[in-house]
Protein backbone atom coordinates (compact mmCIF):
# COMPACT_ATOMS: atom_id res chain seq x y z
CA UNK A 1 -9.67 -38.74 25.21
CA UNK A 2 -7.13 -39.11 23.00
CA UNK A 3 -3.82 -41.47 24.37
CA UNK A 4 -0.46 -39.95 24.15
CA UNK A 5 2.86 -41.98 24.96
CA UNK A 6 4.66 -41.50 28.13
CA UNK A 7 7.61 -39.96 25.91
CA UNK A 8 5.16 -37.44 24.06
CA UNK A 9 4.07 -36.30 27.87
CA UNK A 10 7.34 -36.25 29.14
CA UNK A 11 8.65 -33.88 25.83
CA UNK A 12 5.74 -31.75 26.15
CA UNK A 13 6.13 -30.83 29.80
CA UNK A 14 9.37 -30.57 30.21
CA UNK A 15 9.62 -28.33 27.06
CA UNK A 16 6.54 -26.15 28.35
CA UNK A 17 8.16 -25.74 31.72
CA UNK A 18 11.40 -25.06 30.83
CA UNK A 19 10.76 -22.48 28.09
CA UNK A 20 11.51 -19.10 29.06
CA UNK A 21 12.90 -20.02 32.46
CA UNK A 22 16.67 -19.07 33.36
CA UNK A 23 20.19 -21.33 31.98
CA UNK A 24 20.53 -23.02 35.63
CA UNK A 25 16.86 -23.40 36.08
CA UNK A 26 16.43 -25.60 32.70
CA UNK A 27 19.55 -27.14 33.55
CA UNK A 28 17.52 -28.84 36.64
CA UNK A 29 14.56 -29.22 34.93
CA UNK A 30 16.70 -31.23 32.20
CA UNK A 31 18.09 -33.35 35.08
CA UNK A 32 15.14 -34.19 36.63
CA UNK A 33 13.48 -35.59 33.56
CA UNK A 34 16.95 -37.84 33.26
CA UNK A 35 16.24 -38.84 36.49
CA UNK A 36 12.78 -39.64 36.04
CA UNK A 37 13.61 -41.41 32.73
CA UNK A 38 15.98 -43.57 34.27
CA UNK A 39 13.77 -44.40 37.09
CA UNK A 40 10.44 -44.91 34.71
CA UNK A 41 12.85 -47.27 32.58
CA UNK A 42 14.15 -49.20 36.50
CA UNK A 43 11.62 -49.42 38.73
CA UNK A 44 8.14 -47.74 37.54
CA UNK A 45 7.18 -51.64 36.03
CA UNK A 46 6.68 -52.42 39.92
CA UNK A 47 3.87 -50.09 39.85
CA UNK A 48 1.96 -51.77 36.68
CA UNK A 49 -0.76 -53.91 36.99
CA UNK A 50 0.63 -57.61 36.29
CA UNK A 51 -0.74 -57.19 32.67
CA UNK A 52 0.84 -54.09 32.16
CA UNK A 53 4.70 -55.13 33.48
CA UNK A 54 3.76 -58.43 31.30
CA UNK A 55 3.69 -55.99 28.41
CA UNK A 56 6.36 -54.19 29.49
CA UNK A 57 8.58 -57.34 29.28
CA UNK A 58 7.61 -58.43 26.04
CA UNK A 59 8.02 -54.87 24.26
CA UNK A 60 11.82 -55.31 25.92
CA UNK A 61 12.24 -58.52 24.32
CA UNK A 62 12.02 -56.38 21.19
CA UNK A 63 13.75 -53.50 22.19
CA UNK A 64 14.66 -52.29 25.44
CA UNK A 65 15.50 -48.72 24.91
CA UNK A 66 13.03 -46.45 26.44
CA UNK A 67 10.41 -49.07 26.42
CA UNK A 68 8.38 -48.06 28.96
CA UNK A 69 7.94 -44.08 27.86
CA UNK A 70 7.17 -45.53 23.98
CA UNK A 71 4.58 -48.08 25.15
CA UNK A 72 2.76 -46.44 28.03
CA UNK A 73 0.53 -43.62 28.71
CA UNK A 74 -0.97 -40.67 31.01
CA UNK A 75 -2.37 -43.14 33.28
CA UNK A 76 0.21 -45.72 33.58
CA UNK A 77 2.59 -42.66 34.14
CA UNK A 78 0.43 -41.40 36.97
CA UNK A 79 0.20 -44.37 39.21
CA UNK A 80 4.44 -44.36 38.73
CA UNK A 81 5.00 -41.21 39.77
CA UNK A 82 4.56 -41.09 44.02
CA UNK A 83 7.96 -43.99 43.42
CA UNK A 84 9.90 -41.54 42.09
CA UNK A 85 9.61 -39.73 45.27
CA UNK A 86 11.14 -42.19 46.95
CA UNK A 87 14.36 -41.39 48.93
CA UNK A 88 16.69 -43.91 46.59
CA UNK A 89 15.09 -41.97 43.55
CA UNK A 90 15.49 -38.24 45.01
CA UNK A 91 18.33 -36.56 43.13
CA UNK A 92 21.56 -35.97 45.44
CA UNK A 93 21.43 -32.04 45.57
CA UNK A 94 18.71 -29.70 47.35
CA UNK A 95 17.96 -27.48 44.73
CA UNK A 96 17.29 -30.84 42.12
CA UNK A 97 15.77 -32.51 44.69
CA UNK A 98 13.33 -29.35 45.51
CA UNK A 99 12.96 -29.21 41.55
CA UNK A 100 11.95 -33.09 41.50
CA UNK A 101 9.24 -32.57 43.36
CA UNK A 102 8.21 -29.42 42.82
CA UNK A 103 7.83 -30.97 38.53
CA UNK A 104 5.95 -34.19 39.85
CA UNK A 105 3.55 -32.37 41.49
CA UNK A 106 3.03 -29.89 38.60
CA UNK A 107 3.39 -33.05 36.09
CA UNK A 108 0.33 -34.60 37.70
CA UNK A 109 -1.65 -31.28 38.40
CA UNK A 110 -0.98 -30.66 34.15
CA UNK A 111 -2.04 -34.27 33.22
CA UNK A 112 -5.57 -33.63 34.94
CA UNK A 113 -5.64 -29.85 33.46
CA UNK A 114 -4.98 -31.50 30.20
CA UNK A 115 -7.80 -34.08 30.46
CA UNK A 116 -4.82 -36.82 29.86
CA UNK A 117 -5.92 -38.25 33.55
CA UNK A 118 -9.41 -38.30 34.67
CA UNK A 119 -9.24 -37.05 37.95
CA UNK A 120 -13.09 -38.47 39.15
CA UNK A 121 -11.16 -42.18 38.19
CA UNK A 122 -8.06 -41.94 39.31
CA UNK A 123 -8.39 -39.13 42.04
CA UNK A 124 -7.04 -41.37 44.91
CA UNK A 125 -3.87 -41.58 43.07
CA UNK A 126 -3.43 -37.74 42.24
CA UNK A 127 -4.24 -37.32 45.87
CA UNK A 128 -1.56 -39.94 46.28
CA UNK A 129 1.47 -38.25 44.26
CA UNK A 130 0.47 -34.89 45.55
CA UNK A 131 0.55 -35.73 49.46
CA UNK A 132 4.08 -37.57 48.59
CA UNK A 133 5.14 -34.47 47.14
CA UNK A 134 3.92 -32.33 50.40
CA UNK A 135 5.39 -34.81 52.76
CA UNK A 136 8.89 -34.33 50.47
CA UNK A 137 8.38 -30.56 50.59
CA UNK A 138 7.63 -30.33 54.74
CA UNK A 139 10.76 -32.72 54.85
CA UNK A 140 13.17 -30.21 52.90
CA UNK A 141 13.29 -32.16 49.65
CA UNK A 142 14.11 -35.32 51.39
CA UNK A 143 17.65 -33.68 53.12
CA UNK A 144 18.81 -34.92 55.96
């Protein structure tokens, strides 16, 4: 299985999915990914094994920028993801909010189609991210 960066994923799904799709609906999709940049770049080290976020740190100490989507991969990406459906990470309006979720869950479901996760090792954690993502969709998006 070849390993592809977190950045490499992120490019290639987000360009996939938003190809073809209308100005407003790309405009989301384009928000979304800012949002999950911003949040891989905060808080998705809190979900690394302590070897990982040790990494992490030291590859900051170099350069900060974007560290975590140059270092990391499919798997470290997937055990991130059910944090960015966390209320404080939910974008502030419905629509991006339904869009947030609506891309995890697709963003995992294409990592296993593309063999970049391997669902018989890290099935608990698909099932994981996708159950977040149902709870977020029975909930509205997270609205109040």
């Amino acid at each position: 299985m070849d390993k592809f960066t977190v950045e490499e994923i992120l490019r290639t799904f987000f360009t996939l999915s938003a190809e073809g799709k209308q100005t407003a609906t790309a405009a989301r999709y384009a928000r979304v990914l800012a949002q999950l940049r911003l949040y891989l770049e905060t808080d998705g080290w809190m979900y690394l094994t302590p070897d990982r976020a040790v990494l992490l740190d030291l590859e900051r100490s170099f350069n900060p920028e974007h560290a975590f989507a140059r270092i990391f991969d499919a798997e470290d990406l997937l055990y991130t993801l059910h944090g960015f459906l966390d209320p404080q990470w939910l974008l502030p309006g419905l629509q991006d909010r339904r869009t947030q979720v609506s891309l995890t869950s697709r963003l995992v479901q294409w990592l296993c189609s593309r063999a970049l996760v391997d669902r018989s090792w890290h099935g608990g954690q698909v099932r994981e991210v996708l159950a977040a993502a149902q709870f977020m969709r029975r909930n509205r998006g997270g609205a109040a």
